[in-house]
Every structure is written in C-alpha cells, then in structure tokens.
N, C-alpha and C. Protein backbone atom coordinates (compact mmCIF):
# COMPACT_ATOMS: atom_id res chain seq x y z
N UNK A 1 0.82 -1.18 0.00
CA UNK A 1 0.00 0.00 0.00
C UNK A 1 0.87 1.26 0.00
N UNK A 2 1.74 1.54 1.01
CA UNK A 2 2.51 2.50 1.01
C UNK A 2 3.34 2.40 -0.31
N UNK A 3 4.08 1.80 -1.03
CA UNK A 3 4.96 2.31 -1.98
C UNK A 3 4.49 1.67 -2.91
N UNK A 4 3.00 0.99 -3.36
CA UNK A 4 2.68 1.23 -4.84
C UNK A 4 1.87 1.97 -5.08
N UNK A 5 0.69 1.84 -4.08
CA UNK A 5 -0.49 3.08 -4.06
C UNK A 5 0.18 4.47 -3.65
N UNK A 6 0.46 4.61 -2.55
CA UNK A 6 0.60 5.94 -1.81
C UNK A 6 2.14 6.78 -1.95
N UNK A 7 2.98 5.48 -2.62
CA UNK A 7 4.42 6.17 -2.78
C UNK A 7 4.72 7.21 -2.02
N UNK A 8 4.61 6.90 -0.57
CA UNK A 8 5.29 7.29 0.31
C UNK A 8 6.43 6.60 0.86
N UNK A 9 7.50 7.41 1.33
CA UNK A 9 8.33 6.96 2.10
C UNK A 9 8.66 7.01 3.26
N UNK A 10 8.44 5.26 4.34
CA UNK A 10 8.74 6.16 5.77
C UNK A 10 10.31 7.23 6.24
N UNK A 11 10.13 7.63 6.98
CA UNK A 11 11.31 8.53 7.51
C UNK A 11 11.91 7.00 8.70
N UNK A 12 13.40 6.67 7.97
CA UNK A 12 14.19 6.21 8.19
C UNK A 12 14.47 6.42 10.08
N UNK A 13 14.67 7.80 9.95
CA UNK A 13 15.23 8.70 11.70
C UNK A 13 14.26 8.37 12.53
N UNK A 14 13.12 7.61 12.07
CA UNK A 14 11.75 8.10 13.28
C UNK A 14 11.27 6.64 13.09
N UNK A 15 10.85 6.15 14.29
CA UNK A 15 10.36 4.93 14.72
C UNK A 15 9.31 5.23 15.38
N UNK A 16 8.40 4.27 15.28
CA UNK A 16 7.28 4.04 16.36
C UNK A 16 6.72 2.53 16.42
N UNK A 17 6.00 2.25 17.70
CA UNK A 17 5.59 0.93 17.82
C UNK A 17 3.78 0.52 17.11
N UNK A 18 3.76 2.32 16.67
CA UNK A 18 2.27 1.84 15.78
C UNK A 18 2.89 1.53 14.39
N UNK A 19 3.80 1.30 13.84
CA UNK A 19 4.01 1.35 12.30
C UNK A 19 5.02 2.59 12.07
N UNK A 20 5.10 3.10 10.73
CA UNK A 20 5.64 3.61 10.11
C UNK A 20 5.59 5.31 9.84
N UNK A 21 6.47 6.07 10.06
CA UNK A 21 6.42 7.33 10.51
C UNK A 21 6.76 7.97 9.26
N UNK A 22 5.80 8.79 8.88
CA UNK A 22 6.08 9.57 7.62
C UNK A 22 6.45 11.35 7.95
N UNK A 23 7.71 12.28 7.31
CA UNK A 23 7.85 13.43 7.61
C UNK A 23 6.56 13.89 7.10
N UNK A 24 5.95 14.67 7.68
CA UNK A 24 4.66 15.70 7.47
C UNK A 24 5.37 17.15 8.00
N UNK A 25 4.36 17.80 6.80
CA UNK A 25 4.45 19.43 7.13
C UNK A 25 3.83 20.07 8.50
N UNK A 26 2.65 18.73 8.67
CA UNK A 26 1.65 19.76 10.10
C UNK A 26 1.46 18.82 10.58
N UNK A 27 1.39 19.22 12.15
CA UNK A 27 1.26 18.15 13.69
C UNK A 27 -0.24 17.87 12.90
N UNK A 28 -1.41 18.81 12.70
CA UNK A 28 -2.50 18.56 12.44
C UNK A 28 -2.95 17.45 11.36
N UNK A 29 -3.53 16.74 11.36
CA UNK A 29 -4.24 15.65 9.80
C UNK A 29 -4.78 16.46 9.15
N UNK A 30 -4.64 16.65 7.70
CA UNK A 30 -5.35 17.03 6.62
C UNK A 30 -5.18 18.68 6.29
N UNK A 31 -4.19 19.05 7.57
CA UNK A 31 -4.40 20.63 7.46
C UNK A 31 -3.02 20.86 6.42
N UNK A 32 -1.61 19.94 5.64
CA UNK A 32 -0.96 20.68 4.93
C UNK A 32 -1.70 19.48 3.82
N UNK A 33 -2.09 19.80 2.36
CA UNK A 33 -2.44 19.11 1.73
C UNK A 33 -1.28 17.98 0.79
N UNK A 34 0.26 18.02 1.20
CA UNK A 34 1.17 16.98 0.93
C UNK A 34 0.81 15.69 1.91
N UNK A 35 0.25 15.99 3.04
CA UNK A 35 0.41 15.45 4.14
C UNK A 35 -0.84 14.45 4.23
N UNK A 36 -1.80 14.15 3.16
CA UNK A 36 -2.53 13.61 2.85
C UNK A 36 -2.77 12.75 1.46
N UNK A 37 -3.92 11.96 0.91
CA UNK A 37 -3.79 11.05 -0.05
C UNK A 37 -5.02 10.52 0.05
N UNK A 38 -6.01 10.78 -1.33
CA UNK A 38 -7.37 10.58 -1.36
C UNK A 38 -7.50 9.48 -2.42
N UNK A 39 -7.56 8.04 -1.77
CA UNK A 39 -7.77 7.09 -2.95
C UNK A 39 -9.04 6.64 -3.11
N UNK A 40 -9.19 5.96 -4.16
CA UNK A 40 -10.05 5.08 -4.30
C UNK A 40 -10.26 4.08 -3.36
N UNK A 41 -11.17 3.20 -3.00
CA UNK A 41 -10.73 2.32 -1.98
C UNK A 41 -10.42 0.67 -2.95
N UNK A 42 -9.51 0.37 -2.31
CA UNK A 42 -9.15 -0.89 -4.11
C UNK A 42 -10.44 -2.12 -3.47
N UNK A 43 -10.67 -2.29 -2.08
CA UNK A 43 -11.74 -3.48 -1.65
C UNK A 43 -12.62 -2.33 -1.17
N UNK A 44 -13.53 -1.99 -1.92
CA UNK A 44 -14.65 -0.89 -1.31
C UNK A 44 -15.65 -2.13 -0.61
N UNK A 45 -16.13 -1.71 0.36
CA UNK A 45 -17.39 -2.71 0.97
C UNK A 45 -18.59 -2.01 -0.02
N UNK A 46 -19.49 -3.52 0.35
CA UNK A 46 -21.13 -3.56 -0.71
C UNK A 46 -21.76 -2.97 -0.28
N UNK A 47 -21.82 -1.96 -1.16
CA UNK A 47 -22.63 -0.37 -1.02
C UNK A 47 -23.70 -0.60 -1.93
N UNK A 48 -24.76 0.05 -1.63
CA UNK A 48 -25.57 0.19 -2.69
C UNK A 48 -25.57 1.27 -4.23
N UNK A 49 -25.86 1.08 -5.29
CA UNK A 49 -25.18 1.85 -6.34
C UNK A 49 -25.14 3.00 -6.10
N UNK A 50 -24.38 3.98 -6.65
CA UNK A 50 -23.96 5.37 -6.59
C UNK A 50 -22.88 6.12 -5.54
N UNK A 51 -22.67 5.07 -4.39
CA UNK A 51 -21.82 5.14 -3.44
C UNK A 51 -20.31 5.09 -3.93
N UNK A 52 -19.82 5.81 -3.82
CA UNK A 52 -18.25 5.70 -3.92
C UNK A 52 -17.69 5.67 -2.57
N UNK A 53 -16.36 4.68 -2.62
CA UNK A 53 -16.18 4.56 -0.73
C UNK A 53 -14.82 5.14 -1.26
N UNK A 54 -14.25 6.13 -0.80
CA UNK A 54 -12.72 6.78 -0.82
C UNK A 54 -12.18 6.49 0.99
N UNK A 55 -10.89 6.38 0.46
CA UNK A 55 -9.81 6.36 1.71
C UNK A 55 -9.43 7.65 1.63
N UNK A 56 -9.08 8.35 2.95
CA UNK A 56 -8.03 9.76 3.31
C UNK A 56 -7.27 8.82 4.05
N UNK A 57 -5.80 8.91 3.29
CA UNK A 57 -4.30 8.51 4.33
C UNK A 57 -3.99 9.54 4.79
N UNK A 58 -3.50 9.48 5.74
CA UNK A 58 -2.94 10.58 6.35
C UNK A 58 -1.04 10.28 6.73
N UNK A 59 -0.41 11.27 6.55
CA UNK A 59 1.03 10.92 7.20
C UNK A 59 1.20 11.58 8.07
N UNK A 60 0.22 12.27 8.78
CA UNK A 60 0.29 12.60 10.00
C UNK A 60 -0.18 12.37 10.77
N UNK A 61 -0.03 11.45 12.26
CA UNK A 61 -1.13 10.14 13.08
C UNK A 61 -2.52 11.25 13.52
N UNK A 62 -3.62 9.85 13.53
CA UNK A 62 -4.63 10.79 13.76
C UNK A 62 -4.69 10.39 15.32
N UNK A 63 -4.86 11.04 16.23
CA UNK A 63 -5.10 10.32 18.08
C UNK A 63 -5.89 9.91 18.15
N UNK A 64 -5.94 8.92 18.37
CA UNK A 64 -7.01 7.63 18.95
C UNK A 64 -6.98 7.68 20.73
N UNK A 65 -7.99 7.24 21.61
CA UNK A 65 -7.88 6.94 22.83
C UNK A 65 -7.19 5.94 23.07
N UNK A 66 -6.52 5.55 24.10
CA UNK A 66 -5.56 4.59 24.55
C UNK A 66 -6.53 2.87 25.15
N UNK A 67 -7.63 3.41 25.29
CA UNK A 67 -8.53 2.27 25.91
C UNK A 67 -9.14 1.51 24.53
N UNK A 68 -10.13 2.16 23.78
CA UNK A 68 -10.42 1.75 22.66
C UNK A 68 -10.09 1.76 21.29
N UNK A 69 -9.36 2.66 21.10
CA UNK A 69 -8.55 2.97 19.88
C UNK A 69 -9.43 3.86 18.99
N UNK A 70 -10.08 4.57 19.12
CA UNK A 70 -11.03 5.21 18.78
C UNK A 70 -10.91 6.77 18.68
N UNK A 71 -11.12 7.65 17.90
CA UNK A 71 -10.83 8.65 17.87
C UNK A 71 -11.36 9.53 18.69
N UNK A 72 -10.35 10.60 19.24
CA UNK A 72 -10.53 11.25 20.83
C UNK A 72 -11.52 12.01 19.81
N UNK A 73 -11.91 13.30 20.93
CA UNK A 73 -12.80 14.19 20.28
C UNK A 73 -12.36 15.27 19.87
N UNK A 74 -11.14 15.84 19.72
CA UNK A 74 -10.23 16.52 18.85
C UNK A 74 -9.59 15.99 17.73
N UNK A 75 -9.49 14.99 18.10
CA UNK A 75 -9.73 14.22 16.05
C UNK A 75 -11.09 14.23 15.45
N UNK A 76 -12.37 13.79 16.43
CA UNK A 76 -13.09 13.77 15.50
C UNK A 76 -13.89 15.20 15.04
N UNK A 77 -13.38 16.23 15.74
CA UNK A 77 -13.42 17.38 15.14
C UNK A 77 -12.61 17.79 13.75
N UNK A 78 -11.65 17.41 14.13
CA UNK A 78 -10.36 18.17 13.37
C UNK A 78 -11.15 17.23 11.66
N UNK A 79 -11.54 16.00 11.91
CA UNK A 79 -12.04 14.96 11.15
C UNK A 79 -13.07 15.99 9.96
N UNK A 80 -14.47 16.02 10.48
CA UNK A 80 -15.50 16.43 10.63
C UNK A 80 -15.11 18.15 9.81
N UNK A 81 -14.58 18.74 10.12
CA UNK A 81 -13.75 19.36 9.48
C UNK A 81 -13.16 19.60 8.05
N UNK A 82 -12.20 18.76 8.19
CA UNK A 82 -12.14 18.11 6.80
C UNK A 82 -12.88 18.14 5.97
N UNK A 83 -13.69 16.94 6.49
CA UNK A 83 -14.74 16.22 5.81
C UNK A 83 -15.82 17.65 4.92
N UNK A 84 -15.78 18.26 5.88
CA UNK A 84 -16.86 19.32 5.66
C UNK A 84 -16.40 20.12 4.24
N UNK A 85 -15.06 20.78 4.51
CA UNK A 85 -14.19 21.63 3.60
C UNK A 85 -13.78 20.95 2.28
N UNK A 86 -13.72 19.79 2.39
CA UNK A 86 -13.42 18.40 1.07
C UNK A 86 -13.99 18.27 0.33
N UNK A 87 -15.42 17.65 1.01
CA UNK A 87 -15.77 17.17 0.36
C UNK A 87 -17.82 17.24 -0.13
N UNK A 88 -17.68 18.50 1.37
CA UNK A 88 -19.01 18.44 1.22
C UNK A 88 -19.49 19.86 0.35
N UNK A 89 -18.67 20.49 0.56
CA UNK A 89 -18.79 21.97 0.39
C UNK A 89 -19.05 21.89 -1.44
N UNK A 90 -17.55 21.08 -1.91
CA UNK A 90 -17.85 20.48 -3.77
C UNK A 90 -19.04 20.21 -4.14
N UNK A 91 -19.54 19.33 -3.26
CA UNK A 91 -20.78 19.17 -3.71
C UNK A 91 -22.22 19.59 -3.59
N UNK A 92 -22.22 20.86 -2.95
CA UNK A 92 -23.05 21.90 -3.04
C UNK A 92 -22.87 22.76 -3.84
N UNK A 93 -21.54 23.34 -4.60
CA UNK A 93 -21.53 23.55 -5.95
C UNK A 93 -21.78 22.66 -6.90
N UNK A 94 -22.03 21.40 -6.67
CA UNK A 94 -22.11 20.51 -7.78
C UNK A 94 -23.36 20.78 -8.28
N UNK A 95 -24.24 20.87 -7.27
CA UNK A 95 -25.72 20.09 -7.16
C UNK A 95 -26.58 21.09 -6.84
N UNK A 96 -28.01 20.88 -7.45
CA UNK A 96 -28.82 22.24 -7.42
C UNK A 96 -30.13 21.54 -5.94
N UNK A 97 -29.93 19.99 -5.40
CA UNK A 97 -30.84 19.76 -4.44
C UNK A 97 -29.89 19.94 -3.22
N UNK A 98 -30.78 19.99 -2.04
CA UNK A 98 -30.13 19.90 -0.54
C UNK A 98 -29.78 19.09 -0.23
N UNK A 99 -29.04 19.01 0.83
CA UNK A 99 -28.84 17.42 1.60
C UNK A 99 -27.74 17.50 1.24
N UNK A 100 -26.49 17.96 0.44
CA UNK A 100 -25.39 17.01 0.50
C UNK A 100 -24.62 16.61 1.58
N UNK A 101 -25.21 17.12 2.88
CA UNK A 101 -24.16 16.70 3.90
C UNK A 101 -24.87 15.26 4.04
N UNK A 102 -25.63 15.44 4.53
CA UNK A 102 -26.06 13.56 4.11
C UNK A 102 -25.94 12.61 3.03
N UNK A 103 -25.40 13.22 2.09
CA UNK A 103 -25.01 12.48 1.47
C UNK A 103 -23.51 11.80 1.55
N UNK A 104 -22.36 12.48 2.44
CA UNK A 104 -20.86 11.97 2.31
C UNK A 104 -21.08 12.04 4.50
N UNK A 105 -20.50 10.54 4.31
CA UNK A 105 -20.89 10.16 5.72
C UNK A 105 -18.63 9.34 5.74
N UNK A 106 -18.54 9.54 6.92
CA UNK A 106 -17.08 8.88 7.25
C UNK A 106 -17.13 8.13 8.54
N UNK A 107 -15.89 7.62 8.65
CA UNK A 107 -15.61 6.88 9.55
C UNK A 107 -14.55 6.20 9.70
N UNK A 108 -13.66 6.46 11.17
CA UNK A 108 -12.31 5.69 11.28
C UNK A 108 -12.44 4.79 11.95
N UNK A 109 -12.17 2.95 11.60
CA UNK A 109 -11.95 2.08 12.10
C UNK A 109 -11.17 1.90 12.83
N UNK A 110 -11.90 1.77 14.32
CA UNK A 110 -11.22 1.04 15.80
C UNK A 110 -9.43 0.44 15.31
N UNK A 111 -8.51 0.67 16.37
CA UNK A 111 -7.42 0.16 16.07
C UNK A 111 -7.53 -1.33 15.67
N UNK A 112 -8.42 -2.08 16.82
CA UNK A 112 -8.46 -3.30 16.63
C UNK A 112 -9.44 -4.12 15.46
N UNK A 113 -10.36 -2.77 14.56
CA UNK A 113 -11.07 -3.33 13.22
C UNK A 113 -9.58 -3.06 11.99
N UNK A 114 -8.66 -2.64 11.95
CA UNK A 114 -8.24 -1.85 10.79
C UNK A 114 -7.40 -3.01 10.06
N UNK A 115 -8.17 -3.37 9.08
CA UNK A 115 -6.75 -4.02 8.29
C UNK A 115 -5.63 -3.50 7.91
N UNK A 116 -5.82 -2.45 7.59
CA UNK A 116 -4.21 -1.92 7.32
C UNK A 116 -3.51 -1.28 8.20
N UNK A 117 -3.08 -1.36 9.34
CA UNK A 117 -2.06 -0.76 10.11
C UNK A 117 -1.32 -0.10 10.35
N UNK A 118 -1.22 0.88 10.88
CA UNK A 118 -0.07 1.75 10.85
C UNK A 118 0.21 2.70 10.10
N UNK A 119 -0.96 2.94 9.21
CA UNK A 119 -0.82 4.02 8.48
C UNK A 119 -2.20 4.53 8.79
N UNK A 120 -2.19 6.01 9.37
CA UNK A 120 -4.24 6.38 9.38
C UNK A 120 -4.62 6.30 8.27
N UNK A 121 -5.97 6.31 8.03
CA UNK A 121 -6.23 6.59 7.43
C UNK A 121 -8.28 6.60 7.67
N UNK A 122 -9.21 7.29 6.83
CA UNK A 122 -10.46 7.12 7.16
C UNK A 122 -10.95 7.17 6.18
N UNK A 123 -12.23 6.27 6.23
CA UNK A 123 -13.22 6.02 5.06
C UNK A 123 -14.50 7.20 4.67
N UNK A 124 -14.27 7.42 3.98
CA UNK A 124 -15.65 8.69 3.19
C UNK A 124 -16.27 8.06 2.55
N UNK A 125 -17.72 7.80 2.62
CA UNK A 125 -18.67 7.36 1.58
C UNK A 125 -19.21 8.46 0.79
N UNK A 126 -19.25 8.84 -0.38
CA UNK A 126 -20.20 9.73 -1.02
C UNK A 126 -21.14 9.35 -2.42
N UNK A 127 -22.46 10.01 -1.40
CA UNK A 127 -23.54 9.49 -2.88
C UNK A 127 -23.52 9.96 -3.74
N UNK A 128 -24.17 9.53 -4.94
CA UNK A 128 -24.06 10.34 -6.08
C UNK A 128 -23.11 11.28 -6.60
N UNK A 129 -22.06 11.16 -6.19
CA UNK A 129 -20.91 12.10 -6.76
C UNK A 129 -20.64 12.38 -8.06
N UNK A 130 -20.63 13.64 -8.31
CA UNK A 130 -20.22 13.57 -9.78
C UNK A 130 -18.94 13.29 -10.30
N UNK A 131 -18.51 12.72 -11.33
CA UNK A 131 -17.39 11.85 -11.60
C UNK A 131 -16.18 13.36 -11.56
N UNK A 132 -16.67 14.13 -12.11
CA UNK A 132 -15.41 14.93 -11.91
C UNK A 132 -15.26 15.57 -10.80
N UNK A 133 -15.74 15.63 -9.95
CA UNK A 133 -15.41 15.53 -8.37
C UNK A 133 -14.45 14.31 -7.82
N UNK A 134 -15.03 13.60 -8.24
CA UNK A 134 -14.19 12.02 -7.99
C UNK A 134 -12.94 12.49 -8.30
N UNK A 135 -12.64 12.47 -9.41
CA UNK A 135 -11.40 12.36 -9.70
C UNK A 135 -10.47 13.91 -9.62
N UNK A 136 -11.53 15.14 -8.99
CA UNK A 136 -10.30 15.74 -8.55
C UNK A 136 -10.32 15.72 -7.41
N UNK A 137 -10.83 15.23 -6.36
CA UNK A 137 -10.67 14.88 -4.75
C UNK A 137 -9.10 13.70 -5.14
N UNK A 138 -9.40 12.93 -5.88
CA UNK A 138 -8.29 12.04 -5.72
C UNK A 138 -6.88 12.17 -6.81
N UNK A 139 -7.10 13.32 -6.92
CA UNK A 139 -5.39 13.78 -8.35
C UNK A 139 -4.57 14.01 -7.21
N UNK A 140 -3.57 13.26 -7.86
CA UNK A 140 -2.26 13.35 -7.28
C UNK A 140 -1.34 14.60 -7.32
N UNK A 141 -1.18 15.42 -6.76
CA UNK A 141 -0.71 16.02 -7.00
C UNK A 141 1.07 15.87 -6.87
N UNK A 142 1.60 15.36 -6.03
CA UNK A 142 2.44 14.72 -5.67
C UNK A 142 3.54 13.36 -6.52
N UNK A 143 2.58 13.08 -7.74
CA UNK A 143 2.95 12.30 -8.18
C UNK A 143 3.98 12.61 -9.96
C-alpha cells in the first residue's frame, strides 16, 4: 500500500511501535495538503449503487484513545472538518438539491477493526458524486 499506491516513504530517523512514521508538514491531519492522499478504496465494501467509498491517508497520526482505539474528540473534530471543507462543500456547488451533507458520511476504524495498520487513514462514503469531483478529490498532485 505504502509504496505502490501511496508512494510514500517512511522517515528512516523516526520509529514508532504503531508502524511507520512519515515526515509531514503539520502536527494537524489534513491541514498541509502533501500530508494527505485521497484514494479510491481498491476493496470498497457492498454499497448500494452510486456510493463511492474513498480512503483519506494521512502521514500525519490521527489520536485515537488509549482504551479503545477510537478517535478522541479533537480528532473527531479536526475529522469532521475536513470532511466538511473536502468534500461536502464540492458538492453543493455541484448540485442544485439539498442534503449534500447527508449524502458523504465517514468513519475511522477502531485500532483493533483496521486491516491496514499503521498508516491512518479514514473512510468517506459519497452518494451520487459527480465523476469529476471524484477524480479531482483524488489527483495526485504529488505524483
């Protein structure tokens, strides 16, 4: 995942016992936009049609609580956030009906649900998206 999808590289100098430590521009998630990575999801779960499920990686850790692994409530602000400025906001220019905040719903999997490890990252569902939204939420810029 990291070096065919995300072609990142960890930072060699920096260790940790969650995984792999990437240099980032900001302590914050999502706030320098190098410091992030909006994919496709390659195993999206069975959604019903029009759903697109995108991953946000992050290379900067998101805080989880120490008991459940679950995101404190300054992540899930900082989250929520995001989410808002990303991805919801596009699509109220997209679209001439209401609702798009109900339409793009997220969520970060418990330490102990996450198949992939050690790298954050959180799931965005969005309905009906228009395709060229899709694909500029997820251009690489970086690449």
């Amino acid at each position: 995942m990291i070096q065919e999808r995300l072609h990142w590289t960890p930072d060699p100098t920096r260790s940790s016992t969650h995984g792999p430590v990437f240099a980032h521009e900001s302590a914050t998630p999502f706030a320098a936009r190098g410091d992030y990575a909006v994919l496709a999801n390659d195993w999206p779960y069975g959604f019903e049609a029009g759903i697109v499920h995108l991953l946000v990686w992050s290379k900067t850790p998101i805080a989880v609580d120490e008991v459940r692994g679950d995101v404190t409530a300054e992540s899930r602000r900082v989250i929520e956030e995001f989410v808002e400025g990303f991805f919801v906001k596009p699509l109220v220019g997209a679209a001439a009906a209401g609702g798009e905040k109900g339409r793009v719903q997220w969520f970060k999997n418990w330490v102990s649900l996450q198949s992939v490890r050690g790298v954050d990252h959180v799931h965005v569902l969005v309905k009906d998206a228009p395709e060229e939204l899709i694909e500029r939420w997820t251009a690489r810029e970086d690449l």
